[in-house]
Protein backbone atom coordinates (compact mmCIF):
# COMPACT_ATOMS: atom_id res chain seq x y z
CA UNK A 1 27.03 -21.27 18.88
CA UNK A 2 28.16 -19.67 22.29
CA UNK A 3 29.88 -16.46 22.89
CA UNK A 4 31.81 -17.76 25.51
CA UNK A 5 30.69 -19.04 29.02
CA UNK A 6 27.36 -16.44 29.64
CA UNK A 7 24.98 -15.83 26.28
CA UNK A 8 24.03 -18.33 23.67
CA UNK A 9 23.35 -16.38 20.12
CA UNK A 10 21.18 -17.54 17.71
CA UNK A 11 21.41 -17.45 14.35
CA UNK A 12 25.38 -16.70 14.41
CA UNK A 13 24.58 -14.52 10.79
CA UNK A 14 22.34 -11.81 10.35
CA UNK A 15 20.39 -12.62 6.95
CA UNK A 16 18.95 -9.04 5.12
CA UNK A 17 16.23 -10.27 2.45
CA UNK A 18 17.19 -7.33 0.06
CA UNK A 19 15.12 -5.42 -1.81
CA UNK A 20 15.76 -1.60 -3.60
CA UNK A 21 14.32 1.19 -2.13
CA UNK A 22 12.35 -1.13 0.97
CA UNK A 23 13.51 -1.34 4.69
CA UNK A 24 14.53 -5.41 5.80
CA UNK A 25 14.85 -6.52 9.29
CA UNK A 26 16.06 -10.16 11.22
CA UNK A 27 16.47 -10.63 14.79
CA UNK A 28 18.65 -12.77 16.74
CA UNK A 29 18.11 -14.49 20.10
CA UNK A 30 19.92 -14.16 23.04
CA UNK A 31 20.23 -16.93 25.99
CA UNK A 32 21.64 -16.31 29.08
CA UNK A 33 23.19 -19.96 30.14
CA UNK A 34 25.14 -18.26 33.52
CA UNK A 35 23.44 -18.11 36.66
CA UNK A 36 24.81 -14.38 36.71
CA UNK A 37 23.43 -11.37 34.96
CA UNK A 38 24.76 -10.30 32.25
CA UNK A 39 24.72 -7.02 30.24
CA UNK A 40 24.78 -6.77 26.49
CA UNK A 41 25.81 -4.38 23.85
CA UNK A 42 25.82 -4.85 20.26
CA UNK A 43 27.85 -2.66 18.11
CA UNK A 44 28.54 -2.23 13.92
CA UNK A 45 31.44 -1.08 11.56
CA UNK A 46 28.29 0.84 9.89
CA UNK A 47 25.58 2.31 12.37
CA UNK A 48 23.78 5.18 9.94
CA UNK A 49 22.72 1.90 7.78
CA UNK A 50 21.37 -0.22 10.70
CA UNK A 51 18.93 0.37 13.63
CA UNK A 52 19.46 -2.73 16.65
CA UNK A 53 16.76 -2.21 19.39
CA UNK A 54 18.02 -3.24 22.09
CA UNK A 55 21.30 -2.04 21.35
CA UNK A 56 22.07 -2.67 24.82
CA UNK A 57 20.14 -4.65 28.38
CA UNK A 58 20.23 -6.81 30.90
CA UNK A 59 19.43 -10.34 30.14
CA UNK A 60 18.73 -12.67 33.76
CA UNK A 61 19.89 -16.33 34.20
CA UNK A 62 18.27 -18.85 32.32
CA UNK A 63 15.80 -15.58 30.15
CA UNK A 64 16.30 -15.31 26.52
CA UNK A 65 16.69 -11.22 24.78
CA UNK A 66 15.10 -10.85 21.25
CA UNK A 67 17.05 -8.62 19.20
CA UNK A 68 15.92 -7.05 16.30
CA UNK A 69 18.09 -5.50 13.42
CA UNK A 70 17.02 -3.21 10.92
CA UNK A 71 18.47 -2.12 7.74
CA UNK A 72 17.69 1.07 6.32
CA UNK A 73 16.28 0.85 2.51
CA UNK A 74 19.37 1.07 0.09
CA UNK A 75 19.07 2.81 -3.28
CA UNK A 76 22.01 0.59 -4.97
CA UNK A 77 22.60 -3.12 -4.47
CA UNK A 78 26.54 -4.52 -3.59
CA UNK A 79 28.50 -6.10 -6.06
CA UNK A 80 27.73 -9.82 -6.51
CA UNK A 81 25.10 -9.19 -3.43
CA UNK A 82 27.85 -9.34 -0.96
CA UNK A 83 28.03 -7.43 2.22
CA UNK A 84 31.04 -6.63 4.33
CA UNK A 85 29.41 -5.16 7.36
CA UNK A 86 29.92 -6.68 10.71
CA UNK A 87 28.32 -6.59 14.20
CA UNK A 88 30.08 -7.15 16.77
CA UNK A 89 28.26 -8.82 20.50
CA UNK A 90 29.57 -8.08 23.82
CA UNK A 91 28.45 -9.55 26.79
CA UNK A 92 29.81 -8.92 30.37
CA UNK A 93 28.65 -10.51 34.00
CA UNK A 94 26.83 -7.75 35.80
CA UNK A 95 25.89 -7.77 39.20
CA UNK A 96 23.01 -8.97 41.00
CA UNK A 97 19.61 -6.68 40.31
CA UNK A 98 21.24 -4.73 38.01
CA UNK A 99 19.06 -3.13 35.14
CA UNK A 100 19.66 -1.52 32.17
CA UNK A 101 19.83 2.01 33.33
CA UNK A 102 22.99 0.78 35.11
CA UNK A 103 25.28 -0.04 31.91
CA UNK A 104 27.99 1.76 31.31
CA UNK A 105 30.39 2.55 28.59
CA UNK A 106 32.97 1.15 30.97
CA UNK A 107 31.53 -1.88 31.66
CA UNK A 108 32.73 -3.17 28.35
CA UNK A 109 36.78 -2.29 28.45
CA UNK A 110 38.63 -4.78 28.97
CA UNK A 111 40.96 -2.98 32.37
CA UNK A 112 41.73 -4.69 35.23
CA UNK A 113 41.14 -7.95 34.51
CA UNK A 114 37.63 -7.66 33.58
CA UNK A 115 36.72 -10.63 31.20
CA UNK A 116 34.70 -9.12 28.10
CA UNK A 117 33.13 -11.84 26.11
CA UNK A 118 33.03 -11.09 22.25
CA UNK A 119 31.32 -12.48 18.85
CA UNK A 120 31.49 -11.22 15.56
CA UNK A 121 28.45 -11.47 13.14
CA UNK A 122 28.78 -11.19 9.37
CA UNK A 123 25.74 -9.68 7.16
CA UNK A 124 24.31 -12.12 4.51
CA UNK A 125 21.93 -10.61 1.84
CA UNK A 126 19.27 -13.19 0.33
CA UNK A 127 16.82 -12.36 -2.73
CA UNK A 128 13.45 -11.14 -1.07
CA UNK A 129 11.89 -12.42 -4.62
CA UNK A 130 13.47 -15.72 -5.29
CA UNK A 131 13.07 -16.67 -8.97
CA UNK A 132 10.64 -19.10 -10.40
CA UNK A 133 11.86 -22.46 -11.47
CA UNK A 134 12.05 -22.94 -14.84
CA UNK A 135 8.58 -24.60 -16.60
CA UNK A 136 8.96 -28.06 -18.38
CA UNK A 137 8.60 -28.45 -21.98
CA UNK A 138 4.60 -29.25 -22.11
CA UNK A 139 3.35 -32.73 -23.60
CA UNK A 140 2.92 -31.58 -27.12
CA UNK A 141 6.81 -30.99 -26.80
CA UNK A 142 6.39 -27.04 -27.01
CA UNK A 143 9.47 -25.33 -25.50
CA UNK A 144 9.20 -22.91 -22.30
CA UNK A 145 11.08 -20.59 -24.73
CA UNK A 146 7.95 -20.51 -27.14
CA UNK A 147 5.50 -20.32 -24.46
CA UNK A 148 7.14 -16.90 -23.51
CA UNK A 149 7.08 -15.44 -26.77
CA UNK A 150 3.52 -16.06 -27.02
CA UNK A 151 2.99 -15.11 -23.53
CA UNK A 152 4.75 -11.34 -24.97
CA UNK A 153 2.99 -11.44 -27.48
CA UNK A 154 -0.62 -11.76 -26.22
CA UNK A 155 0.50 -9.13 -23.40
CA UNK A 156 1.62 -6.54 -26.52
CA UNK A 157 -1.47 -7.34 -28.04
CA UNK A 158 -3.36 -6.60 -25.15
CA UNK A 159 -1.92 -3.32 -24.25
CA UNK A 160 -2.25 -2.25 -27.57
CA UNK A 161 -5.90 -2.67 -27.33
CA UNK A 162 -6.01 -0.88 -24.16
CA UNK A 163 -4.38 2.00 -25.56
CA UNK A 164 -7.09 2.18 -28.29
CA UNK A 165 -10.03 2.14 -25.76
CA UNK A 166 -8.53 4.87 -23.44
CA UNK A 167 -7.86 7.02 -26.42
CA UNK A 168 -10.79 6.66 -28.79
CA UNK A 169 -12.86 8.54 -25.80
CA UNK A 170 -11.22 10.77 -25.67
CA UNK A 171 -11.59 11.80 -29.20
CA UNK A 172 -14.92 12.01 -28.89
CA UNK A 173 -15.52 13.39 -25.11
CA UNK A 174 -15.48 17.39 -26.20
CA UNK A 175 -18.46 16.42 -28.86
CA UNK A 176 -20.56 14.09 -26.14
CA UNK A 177 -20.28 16.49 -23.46
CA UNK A 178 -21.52 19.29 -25.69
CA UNK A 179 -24.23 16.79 -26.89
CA UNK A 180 -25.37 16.26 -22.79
CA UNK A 181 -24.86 19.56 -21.95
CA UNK A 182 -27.32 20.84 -24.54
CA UNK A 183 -30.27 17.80 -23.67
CA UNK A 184 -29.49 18.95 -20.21
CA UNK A 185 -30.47 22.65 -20.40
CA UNK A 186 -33.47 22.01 -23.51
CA UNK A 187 -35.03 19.38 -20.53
CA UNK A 188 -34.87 21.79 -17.72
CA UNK A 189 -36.52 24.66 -20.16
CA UNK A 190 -39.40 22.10 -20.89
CA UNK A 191 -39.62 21.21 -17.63
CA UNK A 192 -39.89 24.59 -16.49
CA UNK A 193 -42.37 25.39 -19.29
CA UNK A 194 -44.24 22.84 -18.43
CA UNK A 195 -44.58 23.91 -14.47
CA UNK A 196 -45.49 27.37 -15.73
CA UNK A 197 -48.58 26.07 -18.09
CA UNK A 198 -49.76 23.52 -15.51
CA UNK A 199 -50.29 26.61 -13.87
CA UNK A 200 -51.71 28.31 -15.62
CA UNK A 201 -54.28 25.68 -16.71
CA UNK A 202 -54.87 25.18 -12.69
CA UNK A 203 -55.62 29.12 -12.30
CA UNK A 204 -58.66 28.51 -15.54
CA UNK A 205 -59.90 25.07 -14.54
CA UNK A 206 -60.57 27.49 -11.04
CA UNK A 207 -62.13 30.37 -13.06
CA UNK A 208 -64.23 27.36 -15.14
CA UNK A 209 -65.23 25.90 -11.74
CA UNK A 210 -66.92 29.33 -10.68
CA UNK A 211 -68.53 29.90 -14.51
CA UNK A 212 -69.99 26.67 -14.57
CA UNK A 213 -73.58 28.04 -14.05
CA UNK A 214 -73.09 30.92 -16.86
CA UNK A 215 -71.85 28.71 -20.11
CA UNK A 216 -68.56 29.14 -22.04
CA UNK A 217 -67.96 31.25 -24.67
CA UNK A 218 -66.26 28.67 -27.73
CA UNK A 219 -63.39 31.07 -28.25
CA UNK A 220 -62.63 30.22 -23.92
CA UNK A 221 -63.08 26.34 -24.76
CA UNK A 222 -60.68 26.77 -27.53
CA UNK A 223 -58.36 27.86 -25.75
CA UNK A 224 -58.45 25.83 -23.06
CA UNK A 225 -58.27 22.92 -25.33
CA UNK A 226 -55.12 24.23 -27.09
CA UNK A 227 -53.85 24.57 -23.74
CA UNK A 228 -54.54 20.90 -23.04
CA UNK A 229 -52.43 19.82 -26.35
CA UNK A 230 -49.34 21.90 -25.30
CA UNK A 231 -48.81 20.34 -22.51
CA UNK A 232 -49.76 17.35 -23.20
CA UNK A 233 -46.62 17.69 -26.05
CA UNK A 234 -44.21 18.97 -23.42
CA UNK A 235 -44.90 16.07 -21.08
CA UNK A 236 -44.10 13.90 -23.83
CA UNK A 237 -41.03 15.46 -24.82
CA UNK A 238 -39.61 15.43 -21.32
């Protein structure tokens, strides 16, 4: 499809895959098939809902322009998906070296003779999710009707099992955490306990060391020996 003598457009309808709530975008190629330049602009009967870059350029003889076109995300989809937007594709014979810093407004009015090429561009919305094809009945001649029920059912019964787990730890969380936080500070007192008497014991295996040559009393060797049990228990415990 042609608008007229200068640009070749491709595809002649600008196809949206919709979805809610989610930007969509398509882009459109154009050909320049002069051997002039030619300046573009492409224009819509609803511009806060689309965003075309380049809206406007310069396109050389025999260089193609890619055109993209972006729909803003919609928060209600048209009746019966059908869109009545249009776009609308001018495309004028510049001169020589020209760039797009020199288009003008008033390139594109049609005074004096000036020939204005035109094509129109309707908006076609397609699913972005198209739907599954429907299963075949199965060899043992079960229906794809029966197959979903089951399917809903083993997906209630699931989530209902779910819900148990996530809630029955709860139940019980206030009482475990009490539990850990009570092991936690009984171990660190033992351990502590424990430090202290290894001490302790250090400081009289020392004063043993330098009473070696005099004897013991038994009370001292009692003591040390009860000493020696103690922690022995505590290291046990911990």
């Amino acid at each position: 499809m042609t608008t007229g003598d200068l640009l070749n457009i491709q595809p002649t309808e600008l196809k949206f895959p919709f979805e809610l709530k989610k930007q969509s975008s398509c882009s459109m190629q154009l050909t320049n098939k002069s051997d002039k330049y030619v300046a573009f602009k492409v224009k819509t009967t609803n511009p806060k809902k689309y965003c075309v870059r380049p809206n406007t350029g310069i396109i050389l003889p025999g260089t193609t322009c890619n055109v993209t076109v972006t729909m803003q995300a919609q928060k209600e989809a048209p009746h019966d998906m059908q869109c009545r937007d249009k776009f609308l594709l001018q495309s004028v014979a510049a001169s020589d070296g020209a760039t797009t810093k020199d288009i003008t407004a008033d390139m594109f009015n049609k005074e004096d003779g000036k020939v204005v090429q035109e094509f129109k561009l309707r908006v076609v919305y397609i699913p972005a999710n198209p739907p599954s094809p429907v299963p075949e009945e199965s060899e043992e001649g079960s229906s794809p009707r029966a197959s979903v029920l089951e399917n809903d059912n083993q997906d209630a019964s699931l989530f209902e099992d779910v819900l148990r787990s996530l809630e029955e730890p709860k139940e019980k969380s206030s009482e475990e955490w009490s539990t850990i936080s009570k092991l936690t500070e009984e171990k660190a007192a033992a351990l502590k306990q424990n430090q202290q008497l290894r001490q302790e014991l250090e400081q009289m295996r020392k004063q043993v060391s330098k009473n070696r040559a005099g004897g013991f009393s038994s009370s001292f060797v009692l003591l040390v020996g009860l000493f020696g049990i103690l922690v022995g228990y505590l290291v046990k415990r911990t």
